[in-house]
Protein backbone atom coordinates (compact mmCIF):
# COMPACT_ATOMS: atom_id res chain seq x y z
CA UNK A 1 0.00 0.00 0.00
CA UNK A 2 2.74 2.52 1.00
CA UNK A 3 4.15 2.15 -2.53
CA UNK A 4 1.23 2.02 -4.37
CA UNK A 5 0.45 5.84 -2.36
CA UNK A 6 4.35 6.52 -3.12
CA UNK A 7 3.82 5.91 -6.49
CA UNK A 8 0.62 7.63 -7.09
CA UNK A 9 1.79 10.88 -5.42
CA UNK A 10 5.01 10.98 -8.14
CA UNK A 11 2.01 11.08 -10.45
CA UNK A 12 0.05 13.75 -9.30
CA UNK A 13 1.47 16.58 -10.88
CA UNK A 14 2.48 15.47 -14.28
CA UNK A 15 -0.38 12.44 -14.72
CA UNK A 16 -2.93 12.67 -12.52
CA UNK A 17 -5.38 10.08 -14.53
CA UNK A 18 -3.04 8.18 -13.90
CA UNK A 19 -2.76 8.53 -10.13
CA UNK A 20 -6.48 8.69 -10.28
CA UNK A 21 -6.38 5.17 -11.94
CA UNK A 22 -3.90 3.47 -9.41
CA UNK A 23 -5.87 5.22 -6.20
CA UNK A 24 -9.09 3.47 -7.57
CA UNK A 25 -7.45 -0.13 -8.03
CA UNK A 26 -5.85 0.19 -4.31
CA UNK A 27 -7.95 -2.86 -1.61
CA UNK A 28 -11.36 -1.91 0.06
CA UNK A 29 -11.32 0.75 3.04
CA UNK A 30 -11.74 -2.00 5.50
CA UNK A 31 -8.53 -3.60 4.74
CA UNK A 32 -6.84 -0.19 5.40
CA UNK A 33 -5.66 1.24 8.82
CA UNK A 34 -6.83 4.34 9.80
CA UNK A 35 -4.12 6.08 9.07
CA UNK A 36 -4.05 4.62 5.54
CA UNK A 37 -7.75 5.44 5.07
CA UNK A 38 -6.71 9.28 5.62
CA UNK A 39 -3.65 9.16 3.73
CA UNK A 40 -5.60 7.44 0.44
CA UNK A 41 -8.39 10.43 1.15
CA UNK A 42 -6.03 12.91 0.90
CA UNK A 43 -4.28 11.28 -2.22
CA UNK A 44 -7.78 10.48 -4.38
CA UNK A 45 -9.08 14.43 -3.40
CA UNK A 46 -5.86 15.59 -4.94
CA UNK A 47 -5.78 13.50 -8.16
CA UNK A 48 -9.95 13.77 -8.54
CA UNK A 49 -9.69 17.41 -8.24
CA UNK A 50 -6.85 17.73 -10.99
CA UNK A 51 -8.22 16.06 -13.28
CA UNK A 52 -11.33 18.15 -13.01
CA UNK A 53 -13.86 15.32 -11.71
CA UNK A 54 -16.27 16.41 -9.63
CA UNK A 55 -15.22 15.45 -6.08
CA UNK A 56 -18.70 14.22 -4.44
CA UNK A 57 -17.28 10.60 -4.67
CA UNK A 58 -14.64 11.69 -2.20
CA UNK A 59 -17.06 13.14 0.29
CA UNK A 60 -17.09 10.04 2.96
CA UNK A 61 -13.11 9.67 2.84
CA UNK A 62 -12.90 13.26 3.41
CA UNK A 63 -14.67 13.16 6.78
CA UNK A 64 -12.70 9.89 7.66
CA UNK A 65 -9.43 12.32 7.47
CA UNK A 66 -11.22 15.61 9.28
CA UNK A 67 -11.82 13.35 12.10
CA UNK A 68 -8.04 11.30 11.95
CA UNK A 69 -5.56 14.46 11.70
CA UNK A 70 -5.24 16.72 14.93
CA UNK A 71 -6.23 20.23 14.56
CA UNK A 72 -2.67 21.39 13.96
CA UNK A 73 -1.90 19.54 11.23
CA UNK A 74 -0.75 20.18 7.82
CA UNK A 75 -2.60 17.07 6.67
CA UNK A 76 -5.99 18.45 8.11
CA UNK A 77 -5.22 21.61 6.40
CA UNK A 78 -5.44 19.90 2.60
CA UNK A 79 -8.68 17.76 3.89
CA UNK A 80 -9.98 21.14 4.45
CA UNK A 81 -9.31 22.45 1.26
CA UNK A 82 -10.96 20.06 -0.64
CA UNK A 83 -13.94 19.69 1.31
CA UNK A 84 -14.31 23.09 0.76
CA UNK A 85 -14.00 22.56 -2.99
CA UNK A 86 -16.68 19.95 -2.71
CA UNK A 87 -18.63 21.92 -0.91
CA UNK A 88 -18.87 24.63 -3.50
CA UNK A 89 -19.28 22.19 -5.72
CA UNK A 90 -22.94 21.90 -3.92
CA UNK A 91 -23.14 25.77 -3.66
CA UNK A 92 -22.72 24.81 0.43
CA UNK A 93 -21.22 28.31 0.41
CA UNK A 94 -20.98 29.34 3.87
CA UNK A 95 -19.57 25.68 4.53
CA UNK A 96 -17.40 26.16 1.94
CA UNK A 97 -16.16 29.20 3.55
CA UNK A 98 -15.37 28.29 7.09
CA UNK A 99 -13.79 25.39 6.11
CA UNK A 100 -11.14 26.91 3.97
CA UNK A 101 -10.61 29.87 6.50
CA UNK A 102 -9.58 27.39 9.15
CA UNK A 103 -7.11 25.88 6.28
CA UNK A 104 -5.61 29.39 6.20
CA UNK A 105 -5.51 29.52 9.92
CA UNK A 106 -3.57 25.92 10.52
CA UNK A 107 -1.08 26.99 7.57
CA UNK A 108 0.04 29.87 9.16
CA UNK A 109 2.02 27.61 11.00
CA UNK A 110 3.82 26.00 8.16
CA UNK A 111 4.82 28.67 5.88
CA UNK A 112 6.57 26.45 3.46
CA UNK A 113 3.28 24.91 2.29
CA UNK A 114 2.85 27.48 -0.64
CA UNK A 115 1.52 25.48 -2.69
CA UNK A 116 -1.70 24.11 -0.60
CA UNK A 117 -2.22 27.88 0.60
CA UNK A 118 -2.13 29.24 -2.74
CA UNK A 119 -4.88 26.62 -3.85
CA UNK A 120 -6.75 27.71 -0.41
CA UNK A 121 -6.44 31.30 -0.81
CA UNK A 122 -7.92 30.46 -5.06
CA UNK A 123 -10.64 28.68 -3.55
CA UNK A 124 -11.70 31.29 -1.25
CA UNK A 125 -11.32 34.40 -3.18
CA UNK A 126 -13.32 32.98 -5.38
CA UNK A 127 -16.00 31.69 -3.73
CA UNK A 128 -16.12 35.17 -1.96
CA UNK A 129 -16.37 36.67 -5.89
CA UNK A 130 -19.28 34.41 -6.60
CA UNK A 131 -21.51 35.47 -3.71
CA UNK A 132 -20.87 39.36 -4.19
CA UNK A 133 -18.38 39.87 -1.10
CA UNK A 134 -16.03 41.29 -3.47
CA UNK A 135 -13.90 43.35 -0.48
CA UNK A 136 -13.69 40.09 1.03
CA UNK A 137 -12.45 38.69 -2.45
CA UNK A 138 -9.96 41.05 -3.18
CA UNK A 139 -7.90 40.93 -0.14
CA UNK A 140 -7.77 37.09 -0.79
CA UNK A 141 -6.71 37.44 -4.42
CA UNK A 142 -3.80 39.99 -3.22
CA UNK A 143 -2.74 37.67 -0.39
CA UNK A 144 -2.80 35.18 -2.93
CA UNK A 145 -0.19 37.11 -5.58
CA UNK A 146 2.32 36.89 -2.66
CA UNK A 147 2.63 33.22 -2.65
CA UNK A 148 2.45 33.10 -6.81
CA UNK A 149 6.22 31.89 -7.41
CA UNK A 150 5.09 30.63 -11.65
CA UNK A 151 4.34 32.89 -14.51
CA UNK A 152 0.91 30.47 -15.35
CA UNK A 153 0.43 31.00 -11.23
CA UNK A 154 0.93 35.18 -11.02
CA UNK A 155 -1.49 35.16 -14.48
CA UNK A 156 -4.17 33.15 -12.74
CA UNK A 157 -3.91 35.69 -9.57
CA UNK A 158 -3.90 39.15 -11.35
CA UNK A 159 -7.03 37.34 -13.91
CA UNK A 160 -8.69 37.79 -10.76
CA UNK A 161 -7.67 40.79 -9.33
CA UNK A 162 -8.42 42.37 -12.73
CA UNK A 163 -12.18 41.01 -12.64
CA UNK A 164 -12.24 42.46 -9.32
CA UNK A 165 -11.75 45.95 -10.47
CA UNK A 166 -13.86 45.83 -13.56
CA UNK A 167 -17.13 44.37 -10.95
CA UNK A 168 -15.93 47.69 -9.09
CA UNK A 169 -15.97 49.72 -11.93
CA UNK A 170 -12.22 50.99 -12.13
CA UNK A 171 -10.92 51.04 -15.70
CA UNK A 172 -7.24 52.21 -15.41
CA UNK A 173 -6.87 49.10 -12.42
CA UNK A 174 -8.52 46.70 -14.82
CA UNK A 175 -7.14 47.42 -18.26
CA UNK A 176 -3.30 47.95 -16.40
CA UNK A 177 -3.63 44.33 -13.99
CA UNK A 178 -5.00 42.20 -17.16
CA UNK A 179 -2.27 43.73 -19.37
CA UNK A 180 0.45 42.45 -17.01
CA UNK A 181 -1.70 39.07 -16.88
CA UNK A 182 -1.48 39.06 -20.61
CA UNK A 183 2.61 39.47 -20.27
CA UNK A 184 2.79 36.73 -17.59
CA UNK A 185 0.79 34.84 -19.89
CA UNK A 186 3.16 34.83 -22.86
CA UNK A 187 6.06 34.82 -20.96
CA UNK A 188 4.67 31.39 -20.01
CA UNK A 189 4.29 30.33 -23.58
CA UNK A 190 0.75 29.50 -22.93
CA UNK A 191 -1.10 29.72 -26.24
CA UNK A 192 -4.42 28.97 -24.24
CA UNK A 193 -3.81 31.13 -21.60
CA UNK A 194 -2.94 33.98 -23.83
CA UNK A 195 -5.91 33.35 -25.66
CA UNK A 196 -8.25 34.04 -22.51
CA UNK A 197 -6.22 36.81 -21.44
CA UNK A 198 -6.75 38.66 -24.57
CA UNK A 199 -10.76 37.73 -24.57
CA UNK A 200 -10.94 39.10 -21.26
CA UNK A 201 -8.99 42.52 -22.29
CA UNK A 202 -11.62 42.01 -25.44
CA UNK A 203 -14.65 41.87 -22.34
CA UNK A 204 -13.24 44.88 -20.32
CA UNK A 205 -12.57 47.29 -23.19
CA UNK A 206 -16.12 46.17 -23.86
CA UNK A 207 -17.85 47.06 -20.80
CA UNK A 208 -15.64 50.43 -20.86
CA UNK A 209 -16.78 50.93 -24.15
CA UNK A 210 -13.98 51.38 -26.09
CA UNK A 211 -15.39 49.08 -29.36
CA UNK A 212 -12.24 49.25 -31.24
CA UNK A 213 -9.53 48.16 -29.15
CA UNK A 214 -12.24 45.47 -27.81
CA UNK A 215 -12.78 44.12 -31.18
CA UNK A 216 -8.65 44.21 -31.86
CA UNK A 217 -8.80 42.29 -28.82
CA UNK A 218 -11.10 39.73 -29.79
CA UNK A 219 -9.60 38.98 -33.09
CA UNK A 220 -6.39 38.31 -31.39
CA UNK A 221 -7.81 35.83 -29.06
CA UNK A 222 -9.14 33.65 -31.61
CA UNK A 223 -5.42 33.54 -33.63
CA UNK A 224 -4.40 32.24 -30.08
CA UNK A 225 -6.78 29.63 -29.12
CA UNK A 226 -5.34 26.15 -30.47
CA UNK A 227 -7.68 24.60 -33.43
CA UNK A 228 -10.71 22.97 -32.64
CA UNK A 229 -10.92 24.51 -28.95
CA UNK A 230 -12.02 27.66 -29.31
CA UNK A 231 -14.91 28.68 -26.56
CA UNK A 232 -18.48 29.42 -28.29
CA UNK A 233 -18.89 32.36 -25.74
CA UNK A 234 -15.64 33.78 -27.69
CA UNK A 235 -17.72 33.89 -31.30
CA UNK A 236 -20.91 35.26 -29.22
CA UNK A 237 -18.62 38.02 -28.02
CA UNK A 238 -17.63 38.83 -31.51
CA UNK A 239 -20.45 38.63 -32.87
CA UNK A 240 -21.94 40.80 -30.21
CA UNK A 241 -19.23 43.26 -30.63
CA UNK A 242 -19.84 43.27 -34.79
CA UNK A 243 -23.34 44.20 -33.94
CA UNK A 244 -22.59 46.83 -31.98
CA UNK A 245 -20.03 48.15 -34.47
CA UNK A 246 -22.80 47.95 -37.07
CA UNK A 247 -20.46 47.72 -39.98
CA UNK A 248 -20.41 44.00 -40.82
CA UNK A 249 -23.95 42.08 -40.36
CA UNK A 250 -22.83 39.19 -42.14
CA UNK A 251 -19.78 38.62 -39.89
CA UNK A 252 -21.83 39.32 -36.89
CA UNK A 253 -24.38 36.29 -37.92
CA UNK A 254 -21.66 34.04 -39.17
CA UNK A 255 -20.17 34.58 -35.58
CA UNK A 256 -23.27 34.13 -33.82
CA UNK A 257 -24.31 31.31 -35.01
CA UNK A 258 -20.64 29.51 -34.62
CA UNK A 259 -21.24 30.60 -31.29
CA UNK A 260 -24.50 28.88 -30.99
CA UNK A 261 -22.95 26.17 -32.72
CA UNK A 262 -19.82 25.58 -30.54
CA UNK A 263 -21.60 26.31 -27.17
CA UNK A 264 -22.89 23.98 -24.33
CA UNK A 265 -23.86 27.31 -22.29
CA UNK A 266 -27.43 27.10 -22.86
CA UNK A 267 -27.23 31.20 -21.39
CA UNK A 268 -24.59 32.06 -23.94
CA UNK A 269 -26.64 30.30 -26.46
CA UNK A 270 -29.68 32.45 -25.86
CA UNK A 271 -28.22 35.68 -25.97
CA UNK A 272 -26.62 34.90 -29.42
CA UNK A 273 -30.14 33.67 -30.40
CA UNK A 274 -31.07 37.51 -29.00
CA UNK A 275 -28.67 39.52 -30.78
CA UNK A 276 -28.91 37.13 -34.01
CA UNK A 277 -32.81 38.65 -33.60
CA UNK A 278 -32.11 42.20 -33.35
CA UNK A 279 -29.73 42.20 -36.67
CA UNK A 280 -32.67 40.69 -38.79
CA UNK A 281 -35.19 42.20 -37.39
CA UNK A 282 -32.91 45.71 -38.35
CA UNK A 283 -32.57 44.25 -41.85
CA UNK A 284 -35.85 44.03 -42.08
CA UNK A 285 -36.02 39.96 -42.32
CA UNK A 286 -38.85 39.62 -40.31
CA UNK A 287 -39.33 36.03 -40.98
CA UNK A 288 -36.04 35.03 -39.60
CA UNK A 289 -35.87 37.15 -36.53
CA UNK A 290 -39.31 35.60 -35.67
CA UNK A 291 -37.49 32.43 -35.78
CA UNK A 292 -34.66 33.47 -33.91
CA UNK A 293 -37.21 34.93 -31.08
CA UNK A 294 -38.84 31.66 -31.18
CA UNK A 295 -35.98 29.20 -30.30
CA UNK A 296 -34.97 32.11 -27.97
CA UNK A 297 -37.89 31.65 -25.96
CA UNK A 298 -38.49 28.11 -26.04
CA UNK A 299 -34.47 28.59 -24.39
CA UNK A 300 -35.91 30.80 -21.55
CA UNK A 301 -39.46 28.31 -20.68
CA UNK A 302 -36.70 25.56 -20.65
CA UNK A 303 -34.73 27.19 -18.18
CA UNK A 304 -37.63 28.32 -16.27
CA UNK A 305 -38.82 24.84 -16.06
């Protein structure tokens, strides 16, 4: 067993399936001492949540490990975190929330564990930006910059910071913290993560309606997203943006539609079916905005349902 958990946590970073893989072929529970049982908790939390599975199965092993490690340690601290994780999974948000404040309060007392603070500190700031405490979001999200050591790690904290200041309505603070994002971003070679950096510069000049240097933006973004994974709400936003520049109708429904296309956000998908409504209904094709209304609507009863 102490291999097999050895060998799985050598994994974690680089292949996490397949840490996830050798975690699920490890004996039953019962066969496990307590202290195994914690350890293996711990272990299948950490590869779950990396490779983005939701971590309800984990749940049960999580409380076995609250209730093994002491109060003071570092161990306790990562069940923590991820029960918080799985608790916003469930929207448990005030759960969620004093959960991954006590992690923060038993890592003071290990300041080496960036890493697992860093994740905390994520967790929280976010969870904070979710439910509109966005004072309490922003001092997390700075605290969190301090322990960013990467380039992918400093982009991820200043994405933040930047949405921060945009929800608060301060366009120098935005448009300066998402530019240095952007420059973390390609100093990480990150073709992805310059993509979304650029998108959200696209989304800020937006809402600070500057058109122009939001639709340079946009363009940009979708010469940086690798082929065949380019997000639908990226062609919504374009075509959105086309619209609004009122130049191009053509490339504003040939962008709406990819979006609709490309999207599994049924929300996205209804305000392309929106704005692909207002531009022939302004052309004067009445018949195929009426359409467009339509599916529109049936969107909104579903959603209502």
């Amino acid at each position: 067993t102490e291999t097999s958990f050895l060998q799985a946590e050598s994994l974690l970073e680089e292949h996490p399936d397949s840490a996830l893989q050798l975690l699920q072929t490890l004996p039953a529970l019962q066969e496990l001492s307590h202290k195994e049982s914690a350890r293996y908790a711990l272990l299948l939390a950490r590869a779950t949540d990396k490779c983005e599975k939701s971590l309800l199965p984990c749940d049960s092993l999580l409380n076995l490990a609250l209730n093994y490690y002491d109060n003071d340690e570092k161990e306790r601290a990562v069940a923590l975190l991820y029960k918080g994780r799985l608790e916003i999974e469930i929207n448990s948000t005030k759960e969620a929330i004093a959960h991954l404040q006590e992690a923060l309060t038993i890592l003071k007392n290990y300041p080496k564990e960036i890493e697992i603070k860093r994740h905390t500190l994520s967790s929280l700031g976010n969870t904070y930006y979710r439910t509109s405490f966005f004072e309490e979001a922003i001092k997390a999200y700075q605290e969190l910059y301090k322990y960013c050591i990467t380039d992918k790690d400093k982009y991820i904290a200043l994405n933040d910071i930047s949405s921060y200041y945009c929800m608060t309505d301060n366009k120098d603070s935005t448009i300066t913290t998402q530019h240095k994002a952007l420059e973390y971003a390609i100093a990480s070679k990150d073709s992805s993560m310059i993509a979304i950096s650029k998108l959200n510069l696209s989304v800020y000049y937006d809402e600070f309606e500057e058109l122009d240097s939001a639709l340079y933006h946009a363009y940009s973004a979708l010469q940086w997203f690798p082929s065949g994974k380019v997000p639908g709400n990226l062609y919504g936003h374009l075509g959105t943006l086309l619209f609004e520049k009122g130049d191009n109708p053509d490339s504003a429904i040939y962008y709406l539609n990819k979006n609709i296309e490309n999207t599994t956000d049924i929300t996205g998908k209804a305000a392309a079916l929106l704005s692909l409504y207002d531009i022939e209904k302004e052309q004067g094709n009445y018949k195929a905005a009426s359409a467009y209304l339509v599916y529109h609507v049936e969107i909104l009863d579903s959603m209502y349902s």
